[in-house]
Protein backbone atom coordinates (compact mmCIF):
# COMPACT_ATOMS: atom_id res chain seq x y z
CA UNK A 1 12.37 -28.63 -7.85
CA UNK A 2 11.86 -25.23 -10.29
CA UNK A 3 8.85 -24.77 -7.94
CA UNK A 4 11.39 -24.39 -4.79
CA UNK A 5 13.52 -22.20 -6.68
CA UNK A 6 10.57 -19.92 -8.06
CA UNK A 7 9.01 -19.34 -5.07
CA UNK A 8 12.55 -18.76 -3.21
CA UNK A 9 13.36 -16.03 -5.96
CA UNK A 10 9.68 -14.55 -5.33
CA UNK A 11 10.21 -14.58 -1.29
CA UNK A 12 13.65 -12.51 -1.69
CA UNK A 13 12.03 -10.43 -4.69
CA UNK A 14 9.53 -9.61 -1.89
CA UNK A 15 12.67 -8.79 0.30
CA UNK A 16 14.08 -6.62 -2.17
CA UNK A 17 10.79 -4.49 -3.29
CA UNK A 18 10.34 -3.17 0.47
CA UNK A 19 14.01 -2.84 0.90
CA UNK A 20 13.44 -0.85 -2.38
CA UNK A 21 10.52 1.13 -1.13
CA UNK A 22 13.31 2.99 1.15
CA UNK A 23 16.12 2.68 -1.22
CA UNK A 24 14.22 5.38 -3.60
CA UNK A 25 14.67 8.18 -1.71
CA UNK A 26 18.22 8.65 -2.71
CA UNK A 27 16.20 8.90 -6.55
CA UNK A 28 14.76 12.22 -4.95
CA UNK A 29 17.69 13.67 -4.54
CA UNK A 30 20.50 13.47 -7.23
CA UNK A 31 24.12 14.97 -6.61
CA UNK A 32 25.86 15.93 -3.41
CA UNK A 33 24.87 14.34 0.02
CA UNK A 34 21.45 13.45 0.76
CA UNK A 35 19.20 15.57 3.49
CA UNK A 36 19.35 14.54 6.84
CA UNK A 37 16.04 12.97 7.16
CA UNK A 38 16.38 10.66 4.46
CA UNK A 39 19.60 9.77 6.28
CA UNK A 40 17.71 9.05 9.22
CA UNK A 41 14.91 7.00 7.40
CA UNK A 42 17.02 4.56 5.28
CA UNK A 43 19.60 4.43 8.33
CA UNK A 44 16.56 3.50 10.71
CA UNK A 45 15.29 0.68 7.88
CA UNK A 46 18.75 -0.68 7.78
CA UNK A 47 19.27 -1.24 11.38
CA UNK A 48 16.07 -2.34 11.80
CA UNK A 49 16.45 -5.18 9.22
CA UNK A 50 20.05 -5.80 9.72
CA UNK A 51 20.41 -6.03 13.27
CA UNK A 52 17.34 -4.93 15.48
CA UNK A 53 15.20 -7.64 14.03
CA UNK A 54 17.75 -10.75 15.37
CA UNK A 55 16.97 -14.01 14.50
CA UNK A 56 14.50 -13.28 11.73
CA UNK A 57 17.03 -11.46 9.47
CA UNK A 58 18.34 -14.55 9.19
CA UNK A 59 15.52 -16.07 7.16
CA UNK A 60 17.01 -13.83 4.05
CA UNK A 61 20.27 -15.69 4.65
CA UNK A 62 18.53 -19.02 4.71
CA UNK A 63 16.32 -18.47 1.63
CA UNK A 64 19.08 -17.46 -0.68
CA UNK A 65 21.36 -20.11 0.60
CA UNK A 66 17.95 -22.78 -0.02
CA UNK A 67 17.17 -21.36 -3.50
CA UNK A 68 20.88 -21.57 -4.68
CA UNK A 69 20.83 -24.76 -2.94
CA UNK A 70 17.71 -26.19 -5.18
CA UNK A 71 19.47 -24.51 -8.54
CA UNK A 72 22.37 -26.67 -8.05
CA UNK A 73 20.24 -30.08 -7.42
CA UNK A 74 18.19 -29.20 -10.92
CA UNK A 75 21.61 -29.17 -12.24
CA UNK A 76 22.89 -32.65 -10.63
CA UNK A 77 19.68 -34.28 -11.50
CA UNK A 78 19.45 -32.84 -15.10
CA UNK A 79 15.85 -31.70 -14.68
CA UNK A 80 15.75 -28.88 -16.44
CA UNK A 81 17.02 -28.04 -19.52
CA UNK A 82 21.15 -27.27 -19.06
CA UNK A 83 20.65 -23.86 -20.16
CA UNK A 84 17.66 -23.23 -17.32
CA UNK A 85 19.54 -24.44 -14.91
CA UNK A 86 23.34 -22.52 -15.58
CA UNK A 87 21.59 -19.79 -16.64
CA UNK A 88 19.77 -20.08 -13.22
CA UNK A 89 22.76 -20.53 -11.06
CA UNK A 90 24.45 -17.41 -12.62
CA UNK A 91 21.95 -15.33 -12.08
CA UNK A 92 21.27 -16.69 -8.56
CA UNK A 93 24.73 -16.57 -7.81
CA UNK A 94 25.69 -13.19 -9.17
CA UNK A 95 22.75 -11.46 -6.66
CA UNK A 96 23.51 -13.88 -4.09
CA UNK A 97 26.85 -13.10 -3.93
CA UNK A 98 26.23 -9.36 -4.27
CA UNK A 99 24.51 -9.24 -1.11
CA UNK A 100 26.58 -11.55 0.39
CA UNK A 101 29.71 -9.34 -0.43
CA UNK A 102 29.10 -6.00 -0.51
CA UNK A 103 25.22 -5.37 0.70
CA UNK A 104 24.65 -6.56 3.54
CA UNK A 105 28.19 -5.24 4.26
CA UNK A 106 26.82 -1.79 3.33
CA UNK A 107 23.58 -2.32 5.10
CA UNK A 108 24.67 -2.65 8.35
CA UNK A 109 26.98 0.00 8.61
CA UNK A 110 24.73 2.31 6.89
CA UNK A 111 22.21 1.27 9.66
CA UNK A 112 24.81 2.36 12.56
CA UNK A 113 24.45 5.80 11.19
CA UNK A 114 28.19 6.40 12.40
CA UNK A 115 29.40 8.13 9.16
CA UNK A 116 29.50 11.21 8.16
CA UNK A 117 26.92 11.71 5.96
CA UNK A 118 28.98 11.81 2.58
CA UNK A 119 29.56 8.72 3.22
CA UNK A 120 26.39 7.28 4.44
CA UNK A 121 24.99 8.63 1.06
CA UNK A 122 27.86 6.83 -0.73
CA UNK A 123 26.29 3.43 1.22
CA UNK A 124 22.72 4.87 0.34
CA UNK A 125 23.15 4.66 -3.39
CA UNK A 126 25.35 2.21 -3.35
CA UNK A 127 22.39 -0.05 -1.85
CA UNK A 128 19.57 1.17 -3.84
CA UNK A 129 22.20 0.33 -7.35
CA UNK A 130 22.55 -3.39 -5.67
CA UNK A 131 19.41 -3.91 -4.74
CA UNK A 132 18.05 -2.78 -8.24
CA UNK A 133 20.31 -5.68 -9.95
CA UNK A 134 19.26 -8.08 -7.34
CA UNK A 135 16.00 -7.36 -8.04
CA UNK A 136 16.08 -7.70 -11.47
CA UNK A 137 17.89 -10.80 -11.36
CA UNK A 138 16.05 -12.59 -8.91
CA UNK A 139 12.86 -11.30 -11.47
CA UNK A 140 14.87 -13.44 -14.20
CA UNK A 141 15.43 -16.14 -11.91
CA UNK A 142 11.49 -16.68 -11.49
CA UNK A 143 10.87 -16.26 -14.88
CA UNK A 144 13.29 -19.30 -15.96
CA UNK A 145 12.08 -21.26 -12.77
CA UNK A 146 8.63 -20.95 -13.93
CA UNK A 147 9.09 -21.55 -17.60
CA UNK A 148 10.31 -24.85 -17.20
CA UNK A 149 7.28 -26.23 -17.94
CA UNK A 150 7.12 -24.45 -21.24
CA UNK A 151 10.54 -26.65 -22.10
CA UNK A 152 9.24 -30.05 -21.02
């Protein structure tokens, strides 16, 4: 089962790096609202992924709701160490339910580009910030996945 997990945690790391790759332009440009092409590029991402690319967004949705999934049978069947596997579905959860809550929220309405842009940098940074602890916690999620072995 840790394999399942692993590689689910690797396909959404995957997710997150080129979600990332437009995220760092708000890096660039520190203070006050960001220029109006960067706007337009991160806003163009975001639709693209959010909505424009119907049904296959969906596989996101799927693979986090899978990996969690898989975390929670390691539990029930006791097949990890305990601490792997609570330590697993906390960090799971607390990315999973970051996106789930507040960025894909953000994502979407940052990709209507209807907001002025004060606050469509607001959503910009607020992103890049989540995406940067998802990132790192789907990172720890692979590493316990995959050091499972080391424990058995």
């Amino acid at each position: 089962m840790h394999a399942f997990a692993a590689t689910g945690a690797g396909f959404l790391m995957a997710v997150l790096w080129f979600d990332l790759m437009f995220d760092v332009q708000t890096r660039e440009h520190a203070g006050g609202t960001l220029p109006a092409d960067v706007l337009r590029s991160i806003s163009a991402y975001y639709r693209r992924v959010t909505t424009d690319a119907t049904p296959m967004n969906r596989l996101v949705s799927a693979a986090m709701v899978l990996t969690f999934s898989v975390i929670v049978a390691e539990i029930a069947r006791n097949s990890n160490p305990r601490w792997i596997g609570w330590t697993s579905i906390v960090v799971a959860g607390s990315a999973i339910g970051l996106a789930a809550t507040r960025t894909v929220r953000n994502a979407v309405r940052l990709g209507s580009a209807q907001d002025p842009p004060d606050v469509q940098t607001r959503l910009a940074r607020a992103i890049y910030r989540d995406h940067l602890y998802c990132f790192a916690a789907m990172t720890t999620l692979a590493g316990l996945q995959l050091s499972v072995e080391l424990w058995n």
